[in-house]
PDB file of N, CA and C in Angstrom:
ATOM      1  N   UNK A   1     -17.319  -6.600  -9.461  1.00  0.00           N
ATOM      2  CA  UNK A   1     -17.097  -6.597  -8.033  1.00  0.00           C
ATOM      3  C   UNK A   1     -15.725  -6.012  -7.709  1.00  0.00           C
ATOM      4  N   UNK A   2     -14.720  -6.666  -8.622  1.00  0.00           N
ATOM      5  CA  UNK A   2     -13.268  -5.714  -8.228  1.00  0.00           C
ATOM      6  C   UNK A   2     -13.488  -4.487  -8.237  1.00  0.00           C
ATOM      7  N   UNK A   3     -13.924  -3.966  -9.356  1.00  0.00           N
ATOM      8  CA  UNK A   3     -14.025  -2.288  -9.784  1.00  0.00           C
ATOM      9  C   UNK A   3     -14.675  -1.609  -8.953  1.00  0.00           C
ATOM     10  N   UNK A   4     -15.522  -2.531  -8.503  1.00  0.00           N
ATOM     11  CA  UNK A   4     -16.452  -1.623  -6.884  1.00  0.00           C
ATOM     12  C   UNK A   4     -15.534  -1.697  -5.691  1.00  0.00           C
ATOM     13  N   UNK A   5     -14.958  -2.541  -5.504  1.00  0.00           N
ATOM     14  CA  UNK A   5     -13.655  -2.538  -4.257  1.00  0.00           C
ATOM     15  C   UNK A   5     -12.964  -1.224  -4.593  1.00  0.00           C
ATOM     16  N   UNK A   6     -12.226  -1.309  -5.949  1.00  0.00           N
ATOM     17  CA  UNK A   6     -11.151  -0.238  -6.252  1.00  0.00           C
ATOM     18  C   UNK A   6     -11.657   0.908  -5.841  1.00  0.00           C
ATOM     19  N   UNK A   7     -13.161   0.828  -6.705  1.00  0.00           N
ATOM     20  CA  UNK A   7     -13.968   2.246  -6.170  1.00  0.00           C
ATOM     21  C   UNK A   7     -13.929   2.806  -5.058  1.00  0.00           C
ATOM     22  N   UNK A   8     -14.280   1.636  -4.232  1.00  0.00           N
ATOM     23  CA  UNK A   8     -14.489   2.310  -2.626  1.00  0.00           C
ATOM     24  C   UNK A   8     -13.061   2.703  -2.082  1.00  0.00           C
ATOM     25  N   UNK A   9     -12.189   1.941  -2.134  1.00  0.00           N
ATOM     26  CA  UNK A   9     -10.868   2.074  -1.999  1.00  0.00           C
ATOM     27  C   UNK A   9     -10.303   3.695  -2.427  1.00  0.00           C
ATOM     28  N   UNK A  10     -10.200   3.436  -3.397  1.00  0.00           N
ATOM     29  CA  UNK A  10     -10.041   5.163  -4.231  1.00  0.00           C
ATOM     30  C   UNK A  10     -10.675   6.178  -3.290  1.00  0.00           C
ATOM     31  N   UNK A  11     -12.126   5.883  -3.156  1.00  0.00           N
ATOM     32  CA  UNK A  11     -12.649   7.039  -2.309  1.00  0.00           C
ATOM     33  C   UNK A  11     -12.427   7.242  -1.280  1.00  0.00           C
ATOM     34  N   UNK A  12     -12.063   6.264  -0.214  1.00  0.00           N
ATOM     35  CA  UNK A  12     -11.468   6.267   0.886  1.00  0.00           C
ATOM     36  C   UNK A  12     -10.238   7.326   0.699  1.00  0.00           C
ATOM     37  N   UNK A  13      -9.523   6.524   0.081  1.00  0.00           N
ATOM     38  CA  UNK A  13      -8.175   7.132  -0.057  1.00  0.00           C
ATOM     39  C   UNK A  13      -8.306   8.891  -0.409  1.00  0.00           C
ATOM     40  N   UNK A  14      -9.300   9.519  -1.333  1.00  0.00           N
ATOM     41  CA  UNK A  14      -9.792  11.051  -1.529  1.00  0.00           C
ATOM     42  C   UNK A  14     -10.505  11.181  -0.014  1.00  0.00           C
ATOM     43  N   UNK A  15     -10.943  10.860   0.398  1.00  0.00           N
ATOM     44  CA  UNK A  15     -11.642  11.253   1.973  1.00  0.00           C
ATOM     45  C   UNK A  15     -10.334  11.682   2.912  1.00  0.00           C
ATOM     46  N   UNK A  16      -9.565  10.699   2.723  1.00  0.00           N
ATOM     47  CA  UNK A  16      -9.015  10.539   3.713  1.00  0.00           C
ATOM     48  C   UNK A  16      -7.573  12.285   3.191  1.00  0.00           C
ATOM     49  N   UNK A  17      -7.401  11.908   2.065  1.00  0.00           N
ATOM     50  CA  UNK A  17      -6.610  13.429   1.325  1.00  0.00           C
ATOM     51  C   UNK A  17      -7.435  14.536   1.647  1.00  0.00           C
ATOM     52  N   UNK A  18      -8.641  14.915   2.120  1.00  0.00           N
ATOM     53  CA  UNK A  18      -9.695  15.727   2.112  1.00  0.00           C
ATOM     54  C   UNK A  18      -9.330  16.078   3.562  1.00  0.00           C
ATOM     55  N   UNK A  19      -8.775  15.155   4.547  1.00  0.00           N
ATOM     56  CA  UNK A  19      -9.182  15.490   5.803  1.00  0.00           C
ATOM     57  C   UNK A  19     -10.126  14.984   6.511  1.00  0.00           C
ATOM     58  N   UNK A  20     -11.155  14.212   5.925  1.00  0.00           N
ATOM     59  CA  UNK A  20     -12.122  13.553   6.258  1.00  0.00           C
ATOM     60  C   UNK A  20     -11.442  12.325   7.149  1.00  0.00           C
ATOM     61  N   UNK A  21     -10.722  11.855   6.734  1.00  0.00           N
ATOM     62  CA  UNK A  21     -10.672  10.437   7.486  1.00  0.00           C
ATOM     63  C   UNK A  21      -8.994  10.601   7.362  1.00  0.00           C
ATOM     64  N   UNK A  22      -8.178  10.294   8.200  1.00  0.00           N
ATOM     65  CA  UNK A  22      -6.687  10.400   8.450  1.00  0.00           C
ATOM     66  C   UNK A  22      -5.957   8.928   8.651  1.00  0.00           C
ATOM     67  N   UNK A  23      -5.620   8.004   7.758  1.00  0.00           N
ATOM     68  CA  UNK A  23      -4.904   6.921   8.511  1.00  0.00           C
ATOM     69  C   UNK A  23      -3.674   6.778   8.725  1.00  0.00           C
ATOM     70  N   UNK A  24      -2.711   7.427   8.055  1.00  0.00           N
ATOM     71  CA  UNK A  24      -1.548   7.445   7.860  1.00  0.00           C
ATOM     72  C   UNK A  24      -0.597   8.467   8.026  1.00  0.00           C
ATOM     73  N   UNK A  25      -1.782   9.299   9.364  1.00  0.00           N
ATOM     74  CA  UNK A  25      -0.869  10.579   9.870  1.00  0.00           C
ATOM     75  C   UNK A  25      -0.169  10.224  10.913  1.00  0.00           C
ATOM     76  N   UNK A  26       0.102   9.309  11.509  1.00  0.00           N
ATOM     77  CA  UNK A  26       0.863   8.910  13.291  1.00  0.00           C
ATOM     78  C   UNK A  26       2.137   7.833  12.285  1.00  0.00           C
ATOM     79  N   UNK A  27       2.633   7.855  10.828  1.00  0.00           N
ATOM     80  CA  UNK A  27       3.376   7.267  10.190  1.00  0.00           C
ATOM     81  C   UNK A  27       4.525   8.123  10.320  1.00  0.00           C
ATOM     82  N   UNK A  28       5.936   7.173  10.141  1.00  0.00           N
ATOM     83  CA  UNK A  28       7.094   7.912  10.287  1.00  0.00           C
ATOM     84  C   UNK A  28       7.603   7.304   9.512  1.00  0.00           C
ATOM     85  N   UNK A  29       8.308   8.415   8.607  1.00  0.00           N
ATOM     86  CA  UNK A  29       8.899   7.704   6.965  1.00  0.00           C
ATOM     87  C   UNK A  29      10.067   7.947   7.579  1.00  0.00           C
ATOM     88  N   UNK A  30      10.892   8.013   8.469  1.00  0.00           N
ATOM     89  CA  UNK A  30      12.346   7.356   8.872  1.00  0.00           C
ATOM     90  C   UNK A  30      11.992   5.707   9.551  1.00  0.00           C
ATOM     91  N   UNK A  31      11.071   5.408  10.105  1.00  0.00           N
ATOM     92  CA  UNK A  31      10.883   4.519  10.322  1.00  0.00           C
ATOM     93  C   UNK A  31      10.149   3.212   9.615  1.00  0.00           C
ATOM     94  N   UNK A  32       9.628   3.670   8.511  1.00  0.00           N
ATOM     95  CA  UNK A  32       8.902   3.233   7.224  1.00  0.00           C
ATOM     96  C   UNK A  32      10.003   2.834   6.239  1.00  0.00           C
ATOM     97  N   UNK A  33      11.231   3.379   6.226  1.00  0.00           N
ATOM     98  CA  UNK A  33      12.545   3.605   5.199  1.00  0.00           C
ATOM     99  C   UNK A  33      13.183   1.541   5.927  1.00  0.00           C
ATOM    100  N   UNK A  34      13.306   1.803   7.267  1.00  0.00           N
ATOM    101  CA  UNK A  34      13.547   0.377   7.896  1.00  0.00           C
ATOM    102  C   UNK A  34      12.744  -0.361   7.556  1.00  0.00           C
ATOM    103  N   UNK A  35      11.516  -0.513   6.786  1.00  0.00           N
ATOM    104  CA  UNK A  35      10.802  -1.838   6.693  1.00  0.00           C
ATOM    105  C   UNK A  35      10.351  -2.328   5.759  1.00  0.00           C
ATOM    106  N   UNK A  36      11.518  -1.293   4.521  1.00  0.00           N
ATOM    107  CA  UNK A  36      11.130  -1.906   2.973  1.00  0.00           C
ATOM    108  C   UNK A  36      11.363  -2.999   2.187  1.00  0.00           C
ATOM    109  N   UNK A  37      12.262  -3.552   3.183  1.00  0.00           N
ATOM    110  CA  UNK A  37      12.827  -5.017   3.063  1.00  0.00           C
ATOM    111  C   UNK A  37      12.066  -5.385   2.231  1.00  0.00           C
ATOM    112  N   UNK A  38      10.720  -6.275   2.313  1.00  0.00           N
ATOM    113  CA  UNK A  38       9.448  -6.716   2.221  1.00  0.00           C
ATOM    114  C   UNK A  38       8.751  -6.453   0.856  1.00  0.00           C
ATOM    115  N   UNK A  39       9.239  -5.028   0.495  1.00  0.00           N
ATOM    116  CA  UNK A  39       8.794  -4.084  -0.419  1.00  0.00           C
ATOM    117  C   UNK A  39       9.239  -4.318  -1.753  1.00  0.00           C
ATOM    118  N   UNK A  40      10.679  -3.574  -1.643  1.00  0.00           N
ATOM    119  CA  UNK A  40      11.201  -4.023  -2.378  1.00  0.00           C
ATOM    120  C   UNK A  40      11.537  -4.630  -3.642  1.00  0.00           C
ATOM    121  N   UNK A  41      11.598  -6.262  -3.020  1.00  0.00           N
ATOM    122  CA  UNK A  41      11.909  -7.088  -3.911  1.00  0.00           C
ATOM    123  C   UNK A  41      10.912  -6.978  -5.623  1.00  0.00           C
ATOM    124  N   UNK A  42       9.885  -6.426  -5.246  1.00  0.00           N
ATOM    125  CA  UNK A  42       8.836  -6.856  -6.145  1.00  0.00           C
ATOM    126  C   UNK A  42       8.786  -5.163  -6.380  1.00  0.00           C
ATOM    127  N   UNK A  43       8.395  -4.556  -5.813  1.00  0.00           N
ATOM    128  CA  UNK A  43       7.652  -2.925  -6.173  1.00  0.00           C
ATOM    129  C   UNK A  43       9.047  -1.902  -6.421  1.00  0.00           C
ATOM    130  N   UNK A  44      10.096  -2.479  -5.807  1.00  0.00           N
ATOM    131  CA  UNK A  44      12.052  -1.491  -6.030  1.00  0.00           C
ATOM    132  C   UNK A  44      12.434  -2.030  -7.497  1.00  0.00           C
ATOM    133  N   UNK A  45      11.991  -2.618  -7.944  1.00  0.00           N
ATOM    134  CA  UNK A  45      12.519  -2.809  -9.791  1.00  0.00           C
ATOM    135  C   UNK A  45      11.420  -2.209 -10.693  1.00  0.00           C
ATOM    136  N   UNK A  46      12.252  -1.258 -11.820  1.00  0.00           N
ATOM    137  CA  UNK A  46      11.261  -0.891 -12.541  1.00  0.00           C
ATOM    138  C   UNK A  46      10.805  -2.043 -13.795  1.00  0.00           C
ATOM    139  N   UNK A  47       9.234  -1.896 -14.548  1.00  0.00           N
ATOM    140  CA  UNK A  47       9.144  -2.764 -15.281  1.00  0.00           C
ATOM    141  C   UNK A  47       8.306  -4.116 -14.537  1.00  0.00           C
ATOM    142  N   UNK A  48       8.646  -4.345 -13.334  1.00  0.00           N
ATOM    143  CA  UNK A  48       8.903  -6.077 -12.541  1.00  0.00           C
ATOM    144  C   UNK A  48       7.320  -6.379 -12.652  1.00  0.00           C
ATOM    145  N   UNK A  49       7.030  -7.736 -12.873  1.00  0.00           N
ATOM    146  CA  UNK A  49       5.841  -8.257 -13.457  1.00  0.00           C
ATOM    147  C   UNK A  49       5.697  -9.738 -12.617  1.00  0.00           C
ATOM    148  N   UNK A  50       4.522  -9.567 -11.417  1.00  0.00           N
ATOM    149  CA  UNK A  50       4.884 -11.128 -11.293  1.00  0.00           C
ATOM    150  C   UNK A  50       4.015 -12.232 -12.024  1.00  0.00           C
ATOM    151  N   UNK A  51       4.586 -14.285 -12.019  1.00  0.00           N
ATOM    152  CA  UNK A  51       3.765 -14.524 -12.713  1.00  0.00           C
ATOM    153  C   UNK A  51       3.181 -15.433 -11.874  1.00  0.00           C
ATOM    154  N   UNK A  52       2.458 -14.905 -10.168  1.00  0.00           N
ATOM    155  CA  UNK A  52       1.994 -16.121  -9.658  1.00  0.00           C
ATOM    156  C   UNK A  52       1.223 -15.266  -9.067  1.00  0.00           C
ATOM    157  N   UNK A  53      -0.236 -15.217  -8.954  1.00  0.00           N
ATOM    158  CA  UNK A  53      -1.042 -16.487  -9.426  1.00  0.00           C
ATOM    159  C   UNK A  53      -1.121 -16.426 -10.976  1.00  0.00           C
ATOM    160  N   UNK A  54      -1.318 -14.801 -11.353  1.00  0.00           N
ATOM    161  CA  UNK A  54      -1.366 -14.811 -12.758  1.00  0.00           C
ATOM    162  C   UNK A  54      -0.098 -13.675 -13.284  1.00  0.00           C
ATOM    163  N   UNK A  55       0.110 -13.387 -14.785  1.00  0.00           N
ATOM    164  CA  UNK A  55       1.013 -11.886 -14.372  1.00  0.00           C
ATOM    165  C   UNK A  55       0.637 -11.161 -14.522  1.00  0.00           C
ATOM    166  N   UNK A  56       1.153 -10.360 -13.540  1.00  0.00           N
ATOM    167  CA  UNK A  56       0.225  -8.838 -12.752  1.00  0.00           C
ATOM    168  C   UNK A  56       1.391  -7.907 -12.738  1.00  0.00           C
ATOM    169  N   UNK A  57       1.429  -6.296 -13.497  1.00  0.00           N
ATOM    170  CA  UNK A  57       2.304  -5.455 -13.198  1.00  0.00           C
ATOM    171  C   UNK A  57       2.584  -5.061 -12.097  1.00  0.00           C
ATOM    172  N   UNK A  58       3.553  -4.683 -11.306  1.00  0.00           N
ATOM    173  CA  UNK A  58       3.556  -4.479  -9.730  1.00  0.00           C
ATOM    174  C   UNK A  58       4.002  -2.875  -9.831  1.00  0.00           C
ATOM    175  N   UNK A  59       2.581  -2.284  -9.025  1.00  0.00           N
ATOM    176  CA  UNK A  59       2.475  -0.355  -9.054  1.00  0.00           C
ATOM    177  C   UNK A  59       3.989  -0.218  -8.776  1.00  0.00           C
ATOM    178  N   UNK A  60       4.180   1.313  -8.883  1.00  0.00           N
ATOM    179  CA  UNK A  60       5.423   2.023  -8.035  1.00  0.00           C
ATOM    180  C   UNK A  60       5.045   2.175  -6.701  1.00  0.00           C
ATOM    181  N   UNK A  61       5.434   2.183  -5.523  1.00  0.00           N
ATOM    182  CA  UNK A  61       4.907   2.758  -4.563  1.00  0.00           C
ATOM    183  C   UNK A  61       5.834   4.550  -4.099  1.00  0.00           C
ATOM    184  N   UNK A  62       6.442   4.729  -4.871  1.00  0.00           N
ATOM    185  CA  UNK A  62       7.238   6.278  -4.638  1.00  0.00           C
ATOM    186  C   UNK A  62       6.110   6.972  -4.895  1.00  0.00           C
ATOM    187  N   UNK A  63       5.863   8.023  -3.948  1.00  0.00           N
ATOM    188  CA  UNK A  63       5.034   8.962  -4.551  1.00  0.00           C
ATOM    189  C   UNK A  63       3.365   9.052  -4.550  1.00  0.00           C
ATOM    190  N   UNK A  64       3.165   7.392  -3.937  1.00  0.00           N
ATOM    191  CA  UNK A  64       1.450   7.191  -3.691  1.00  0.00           C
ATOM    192  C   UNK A  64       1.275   8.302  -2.700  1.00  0.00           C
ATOM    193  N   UNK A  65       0.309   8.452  -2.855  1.00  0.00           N
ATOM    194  CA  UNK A  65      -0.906   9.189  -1.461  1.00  0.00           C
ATOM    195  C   UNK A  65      -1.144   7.859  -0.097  1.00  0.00           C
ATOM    196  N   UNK A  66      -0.423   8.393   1.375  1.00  0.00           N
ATOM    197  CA  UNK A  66      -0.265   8.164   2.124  1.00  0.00           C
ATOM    198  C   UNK A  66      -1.426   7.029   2.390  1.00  0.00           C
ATOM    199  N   UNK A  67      -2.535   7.712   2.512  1.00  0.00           N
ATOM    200  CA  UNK A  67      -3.741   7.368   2.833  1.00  0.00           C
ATOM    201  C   UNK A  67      -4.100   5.985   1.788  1.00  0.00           C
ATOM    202  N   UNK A  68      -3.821   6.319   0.659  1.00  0.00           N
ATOM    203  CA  UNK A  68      -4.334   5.201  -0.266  1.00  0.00           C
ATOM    204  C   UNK A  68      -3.284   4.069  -0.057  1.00  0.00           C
ATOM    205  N   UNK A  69      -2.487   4.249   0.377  1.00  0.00           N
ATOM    206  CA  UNK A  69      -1.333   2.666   0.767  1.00  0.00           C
ATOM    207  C   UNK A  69      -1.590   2.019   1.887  1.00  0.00           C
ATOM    208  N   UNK A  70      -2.443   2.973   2.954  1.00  0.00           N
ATOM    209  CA  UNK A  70      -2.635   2.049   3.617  1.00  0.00           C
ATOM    210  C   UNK A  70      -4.008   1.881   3.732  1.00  0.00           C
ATOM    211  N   UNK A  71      -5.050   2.220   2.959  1.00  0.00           N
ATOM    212  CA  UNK A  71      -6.136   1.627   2.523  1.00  0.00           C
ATOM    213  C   UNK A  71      -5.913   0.402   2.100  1.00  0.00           C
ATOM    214  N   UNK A  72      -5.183   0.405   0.959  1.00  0.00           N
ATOM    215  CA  UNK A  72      -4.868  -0.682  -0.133  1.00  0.00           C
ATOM    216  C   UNK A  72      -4.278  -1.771   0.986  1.00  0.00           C
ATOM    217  N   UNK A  73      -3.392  -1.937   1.868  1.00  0.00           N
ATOM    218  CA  UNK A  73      -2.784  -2.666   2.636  1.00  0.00           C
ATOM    219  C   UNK A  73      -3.823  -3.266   3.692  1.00  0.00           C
ATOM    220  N   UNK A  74      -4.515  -2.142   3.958  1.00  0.00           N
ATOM    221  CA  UNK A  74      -5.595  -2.554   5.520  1.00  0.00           C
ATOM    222  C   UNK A  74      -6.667  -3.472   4.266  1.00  0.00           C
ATOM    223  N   UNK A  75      -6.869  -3.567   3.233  1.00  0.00           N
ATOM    224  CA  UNK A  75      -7.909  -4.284   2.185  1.00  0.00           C
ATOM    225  C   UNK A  75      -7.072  -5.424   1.658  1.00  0.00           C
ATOM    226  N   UNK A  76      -6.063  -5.662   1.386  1.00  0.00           N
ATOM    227  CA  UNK A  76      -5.251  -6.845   1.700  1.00  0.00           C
ATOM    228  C   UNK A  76      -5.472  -7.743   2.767  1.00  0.00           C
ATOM    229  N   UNK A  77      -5.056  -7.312   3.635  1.00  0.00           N
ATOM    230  CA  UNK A  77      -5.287  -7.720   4.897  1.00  0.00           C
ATOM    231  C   UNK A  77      -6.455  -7.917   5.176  1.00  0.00           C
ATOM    232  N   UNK A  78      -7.336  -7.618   4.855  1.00  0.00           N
ATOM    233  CA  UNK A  78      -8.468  -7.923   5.317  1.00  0.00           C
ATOM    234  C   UNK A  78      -9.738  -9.020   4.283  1.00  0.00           C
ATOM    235  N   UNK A  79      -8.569  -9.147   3.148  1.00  0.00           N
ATOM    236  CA  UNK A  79      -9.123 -10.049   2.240  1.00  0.00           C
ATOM    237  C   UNK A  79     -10.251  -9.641   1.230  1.00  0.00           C
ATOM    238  N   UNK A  80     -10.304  -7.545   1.086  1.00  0.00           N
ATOM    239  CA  UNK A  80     -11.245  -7.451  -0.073  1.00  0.00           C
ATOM    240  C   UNK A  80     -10.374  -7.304  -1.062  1.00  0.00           C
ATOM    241  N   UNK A  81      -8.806  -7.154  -0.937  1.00  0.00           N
ATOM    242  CA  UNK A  81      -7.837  -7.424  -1.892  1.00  0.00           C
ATOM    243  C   UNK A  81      -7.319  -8.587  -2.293  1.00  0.00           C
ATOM    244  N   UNK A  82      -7.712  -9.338  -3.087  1.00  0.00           N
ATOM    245  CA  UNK A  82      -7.143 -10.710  -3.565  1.00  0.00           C
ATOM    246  C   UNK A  82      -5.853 -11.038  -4.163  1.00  0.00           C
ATOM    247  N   UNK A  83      -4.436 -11.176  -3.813  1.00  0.00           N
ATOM    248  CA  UNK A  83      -3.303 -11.018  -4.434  1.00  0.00           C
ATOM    249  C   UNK A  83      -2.713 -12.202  -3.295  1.00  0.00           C
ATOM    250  N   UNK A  84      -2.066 -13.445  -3.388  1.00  0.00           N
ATOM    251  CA  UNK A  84      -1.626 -14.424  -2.366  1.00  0.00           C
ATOM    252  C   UNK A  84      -0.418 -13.680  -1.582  1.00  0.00           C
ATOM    253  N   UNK A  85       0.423 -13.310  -2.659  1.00  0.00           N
ATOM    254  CA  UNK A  85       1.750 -12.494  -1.636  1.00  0.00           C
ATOM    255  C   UNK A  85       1.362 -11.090  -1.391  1.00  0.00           C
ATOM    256  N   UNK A  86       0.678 -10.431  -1.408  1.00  0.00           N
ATOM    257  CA  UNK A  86       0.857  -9.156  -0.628  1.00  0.00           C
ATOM    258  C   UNK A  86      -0.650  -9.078   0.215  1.00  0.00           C
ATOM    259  N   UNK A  87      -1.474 -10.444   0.353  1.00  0.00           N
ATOM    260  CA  UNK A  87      -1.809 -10.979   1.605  1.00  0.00           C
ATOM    261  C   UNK A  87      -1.455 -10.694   2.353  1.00  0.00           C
ATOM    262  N   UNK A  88      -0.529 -12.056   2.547  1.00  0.00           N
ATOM    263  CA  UNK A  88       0.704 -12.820   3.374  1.00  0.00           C
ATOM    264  C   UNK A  88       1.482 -11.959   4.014  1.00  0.00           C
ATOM    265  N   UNK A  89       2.138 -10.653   3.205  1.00  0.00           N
ATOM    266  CA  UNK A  89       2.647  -9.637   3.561  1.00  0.00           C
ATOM    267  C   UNK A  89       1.988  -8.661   4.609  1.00  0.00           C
ATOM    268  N   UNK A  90       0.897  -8.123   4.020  1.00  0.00           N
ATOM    269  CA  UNK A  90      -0.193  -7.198   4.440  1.00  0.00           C
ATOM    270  C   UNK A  90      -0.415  -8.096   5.923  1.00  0.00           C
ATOM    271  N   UNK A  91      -0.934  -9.120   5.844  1.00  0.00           N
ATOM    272  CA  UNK A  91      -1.163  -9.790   6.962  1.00  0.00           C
ATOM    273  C   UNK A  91      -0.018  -9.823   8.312  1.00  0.00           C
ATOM    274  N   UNK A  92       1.078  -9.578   7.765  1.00  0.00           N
ATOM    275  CA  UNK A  92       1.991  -9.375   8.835  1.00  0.00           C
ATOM    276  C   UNK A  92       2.238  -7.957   9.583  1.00  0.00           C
ATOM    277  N   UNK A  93       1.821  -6.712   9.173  1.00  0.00           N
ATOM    278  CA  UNK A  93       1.770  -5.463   9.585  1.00  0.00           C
ATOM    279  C   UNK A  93       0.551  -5.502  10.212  1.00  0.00           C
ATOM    280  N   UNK A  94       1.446  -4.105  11.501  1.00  0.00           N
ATOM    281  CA  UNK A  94       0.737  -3.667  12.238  1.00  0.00           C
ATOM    282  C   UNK A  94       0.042  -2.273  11.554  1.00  0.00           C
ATOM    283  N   UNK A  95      -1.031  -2.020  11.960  1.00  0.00           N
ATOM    284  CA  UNK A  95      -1.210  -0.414  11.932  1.00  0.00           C
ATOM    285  C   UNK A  95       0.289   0.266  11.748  1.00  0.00           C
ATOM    286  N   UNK A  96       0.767   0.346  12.716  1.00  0.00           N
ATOM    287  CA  UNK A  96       2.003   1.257  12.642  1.00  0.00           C
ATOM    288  C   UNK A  96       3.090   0.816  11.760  1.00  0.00           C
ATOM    289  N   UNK A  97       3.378  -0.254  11.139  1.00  0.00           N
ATOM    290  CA  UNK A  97       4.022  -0.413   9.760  1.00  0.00           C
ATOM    291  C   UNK A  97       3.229  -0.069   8.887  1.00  0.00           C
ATOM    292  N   UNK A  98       1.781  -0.115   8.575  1.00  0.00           N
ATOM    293  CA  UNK A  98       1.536   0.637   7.451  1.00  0.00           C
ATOM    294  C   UNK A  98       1.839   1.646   7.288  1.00  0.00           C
ATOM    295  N   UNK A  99       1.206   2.697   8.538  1.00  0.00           N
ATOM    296  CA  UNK A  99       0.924   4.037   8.296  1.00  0.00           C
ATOM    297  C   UNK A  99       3.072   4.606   8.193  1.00  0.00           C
ATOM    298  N   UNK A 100       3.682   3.818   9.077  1.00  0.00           N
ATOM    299  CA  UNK A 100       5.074   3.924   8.575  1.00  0.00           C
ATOM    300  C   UNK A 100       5.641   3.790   7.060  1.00  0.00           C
ATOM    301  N   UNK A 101       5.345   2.524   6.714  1.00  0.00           N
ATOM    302  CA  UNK A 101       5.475   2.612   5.257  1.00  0.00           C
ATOM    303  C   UNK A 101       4.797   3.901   4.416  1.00  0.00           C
ATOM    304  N   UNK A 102       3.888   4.040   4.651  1.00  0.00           N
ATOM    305  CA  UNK A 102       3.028   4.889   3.436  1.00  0.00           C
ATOM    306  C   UNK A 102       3.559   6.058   3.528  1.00  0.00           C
ATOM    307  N   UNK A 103       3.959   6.310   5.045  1.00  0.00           N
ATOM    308  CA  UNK A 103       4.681   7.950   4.716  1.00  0.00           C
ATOM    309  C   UNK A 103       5.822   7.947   4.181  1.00  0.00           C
ATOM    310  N   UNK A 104       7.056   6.545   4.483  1.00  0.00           N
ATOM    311  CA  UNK A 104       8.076   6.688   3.488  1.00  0.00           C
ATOM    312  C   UNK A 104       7.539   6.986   2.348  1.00  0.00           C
ATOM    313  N   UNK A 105       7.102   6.012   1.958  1.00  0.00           N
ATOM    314  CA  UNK A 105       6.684   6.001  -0.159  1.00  0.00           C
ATOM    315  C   UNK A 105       5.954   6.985  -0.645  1.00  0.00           C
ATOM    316  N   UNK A 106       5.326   7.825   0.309  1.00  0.00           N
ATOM    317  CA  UNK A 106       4.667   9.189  -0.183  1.00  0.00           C
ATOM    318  C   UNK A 106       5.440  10.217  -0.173  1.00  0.00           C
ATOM    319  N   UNK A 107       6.725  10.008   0.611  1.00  0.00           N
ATOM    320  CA  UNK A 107       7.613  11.191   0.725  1.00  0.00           C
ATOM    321  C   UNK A 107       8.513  10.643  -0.556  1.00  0.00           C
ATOM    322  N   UNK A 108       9.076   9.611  -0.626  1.00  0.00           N
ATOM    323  CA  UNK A 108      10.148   9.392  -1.534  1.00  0.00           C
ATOM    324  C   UNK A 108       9.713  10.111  -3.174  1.00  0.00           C
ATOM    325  N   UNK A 109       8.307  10.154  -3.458  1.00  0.00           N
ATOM    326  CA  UNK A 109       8.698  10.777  -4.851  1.00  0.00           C
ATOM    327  C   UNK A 109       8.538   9.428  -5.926  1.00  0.00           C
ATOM    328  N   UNK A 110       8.388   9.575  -6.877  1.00  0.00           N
ATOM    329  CA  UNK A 110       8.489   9.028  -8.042  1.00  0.00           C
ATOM    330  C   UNK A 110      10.213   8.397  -8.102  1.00  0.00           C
TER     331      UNK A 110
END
């Protein structure tokens, strides 16, 4: 069942790189750069591993595809992503902090 989430997720995220579907084009990575606070702590260290609920490597976000961060975030939020803190997190953005965030972290690069 995860691997079918990821699946759909993934494809979203190629649709949406295709032109097909756009979520994270009205994003402003000067304004995305202000709201990494949040981010950060967990995804700004290389290596960083959390151990609650279980331990889970935490991605890079430099350099994702726009579209797939805020797939991944709008599926958080919406509970087909199961993770307690980036819920909690996810659950607090608007549309326009995602699509803000995702264009920072797609512009920043590796």
């Amino acid at each position: 069942m995860k691997n079918m989430r990821f699946a759909a997720i993934a494809a979203l995220a190629v649709l949406g790189a295709a032109g097909t579907q756009v979520w994270a084009a009205d994003g402003s990575a000067e304004a995305g750069k202000k709201k990494t606070q949040m981010c950060a702590g967990c995804h700004g260290l290389e290596g960083f591993r959390t151990a609650y609920p279980v331990v889970y490597s935490v991605p890079k976000l430099g350099g994702q595809n726009a579209n797939y961060i805020v797939a991944a975030l709008k599926a958080y939020k919406s509970g087909d992503r199961n993770h307690p803190s980036m819920r909690g997190i996810a659950g607090s953005l608007s549309d326009q902090d995602m699509a803000d965030l995702a264009a920072y972290y797609s512009a920043v690069g590796q």
